[in-house]
Protein backbone atom coordinates (compact mmCIF):
# COMPACT_ATOMS: atom_id res chain seq x y z
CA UNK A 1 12.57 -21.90 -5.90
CA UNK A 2 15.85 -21.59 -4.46
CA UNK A 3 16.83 -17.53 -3.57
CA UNK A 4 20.62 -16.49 -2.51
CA UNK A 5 19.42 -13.88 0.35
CA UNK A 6 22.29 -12.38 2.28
CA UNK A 7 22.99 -13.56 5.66
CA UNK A 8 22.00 -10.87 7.52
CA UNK A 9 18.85 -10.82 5.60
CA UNK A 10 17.88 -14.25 6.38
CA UNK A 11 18.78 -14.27 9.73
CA UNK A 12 16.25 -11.67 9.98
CA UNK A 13 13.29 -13.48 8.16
CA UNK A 14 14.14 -16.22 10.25
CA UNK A 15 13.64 -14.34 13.52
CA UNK A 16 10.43 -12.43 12.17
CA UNK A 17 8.84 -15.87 10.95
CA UNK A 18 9.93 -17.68 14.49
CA UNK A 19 8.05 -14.71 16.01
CA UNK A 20 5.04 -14.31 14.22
CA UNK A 21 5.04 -18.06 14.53
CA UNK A 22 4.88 -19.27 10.92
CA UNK A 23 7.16 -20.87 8.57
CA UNK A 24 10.07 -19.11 6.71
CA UNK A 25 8.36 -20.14 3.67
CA UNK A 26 4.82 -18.52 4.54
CA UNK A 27 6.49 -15.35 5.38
CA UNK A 28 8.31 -15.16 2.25
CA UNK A 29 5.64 -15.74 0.27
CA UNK A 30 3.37 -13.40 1.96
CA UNK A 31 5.93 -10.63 1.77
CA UNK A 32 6.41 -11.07 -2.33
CA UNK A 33 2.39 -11.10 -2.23
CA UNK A 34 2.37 -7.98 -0.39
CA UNK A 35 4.46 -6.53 -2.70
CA UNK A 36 2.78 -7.62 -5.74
CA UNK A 37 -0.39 -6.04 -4.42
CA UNK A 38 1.47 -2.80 -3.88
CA UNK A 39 2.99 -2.54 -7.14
CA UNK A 40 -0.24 -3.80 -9.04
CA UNK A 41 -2.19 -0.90 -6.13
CA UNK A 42 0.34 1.65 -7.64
CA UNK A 43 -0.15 1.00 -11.58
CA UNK A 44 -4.01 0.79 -11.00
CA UNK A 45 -4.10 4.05 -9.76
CA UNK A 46 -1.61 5.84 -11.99
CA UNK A 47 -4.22 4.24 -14.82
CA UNK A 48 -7.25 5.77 -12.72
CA UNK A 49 -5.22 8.82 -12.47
CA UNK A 50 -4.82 8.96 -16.62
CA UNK A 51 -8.46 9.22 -17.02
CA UNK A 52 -9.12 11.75 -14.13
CA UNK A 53 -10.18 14.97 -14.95
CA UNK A 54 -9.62 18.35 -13.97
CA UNK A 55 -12.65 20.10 -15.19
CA UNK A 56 -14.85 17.16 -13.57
CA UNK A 57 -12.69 17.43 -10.52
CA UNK A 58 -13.43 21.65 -10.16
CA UNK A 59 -17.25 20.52 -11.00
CA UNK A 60 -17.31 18.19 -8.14
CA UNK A 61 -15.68 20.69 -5.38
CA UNK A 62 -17.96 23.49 -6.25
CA UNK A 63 -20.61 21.41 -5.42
CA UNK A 64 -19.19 21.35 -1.66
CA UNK A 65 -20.89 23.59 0.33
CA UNK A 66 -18.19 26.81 1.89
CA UNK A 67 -18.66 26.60 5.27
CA UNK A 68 -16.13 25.79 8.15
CA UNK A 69 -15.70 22.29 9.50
CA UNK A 70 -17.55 21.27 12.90
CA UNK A 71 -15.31 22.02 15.66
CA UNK A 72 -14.22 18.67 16.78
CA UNK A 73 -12.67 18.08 12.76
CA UNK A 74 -10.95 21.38 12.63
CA UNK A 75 -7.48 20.98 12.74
C-alpha cells in the first residue's frame, strides 16, 4: 500500500517508530488497528446504547442502597 503522508507527518512516525524501536511499518499498522478498534468500540456501544432502557435503568438504581460512601471514596 503506498500512502502520500505529509512530511512533517512522517518525519514524526519515523521518530516515534525509531523510539519505540519498531519498524515504520508496525507502527503504522498498529495505529490504523487502534483506530479501527475505536471506531468499531464507538458503534458497538451507540448499538448497546439503542437497546438501553430507561425504566430498567431507574429499576436498577433503586435497588442501590441510600447511604453515603465510605470515607476514603468520598470525593
Amino acid at each position: 500500500m503506498n500512502l502520500n503522508i505529509p512530511e512533517s507527518l512522517k518525519s514524526r512516525i519515523e521518530e516515534i517508530a525509531r523510539r519505540e524501536n519498531v519498524s515504520v511499518d508496525q507502527f503504522v499498522a498498529s495505529a490504523v488497528a487502534e483506530k479501527i478498534s475505536a471506531l468499531q468500540t464507538e458503534q458497538y456501544i451507540e448499538q448497546r446504547a439503542k437497546r438501553g432502557s430507561r425504566a430498567k435503568f431507574e429499576a436498577a438504581m433503586d435497588m442501590v442502597p441510600d447511604v453515603e460512601p465510605d470515607e476514603p471514596d468520598q470525593v
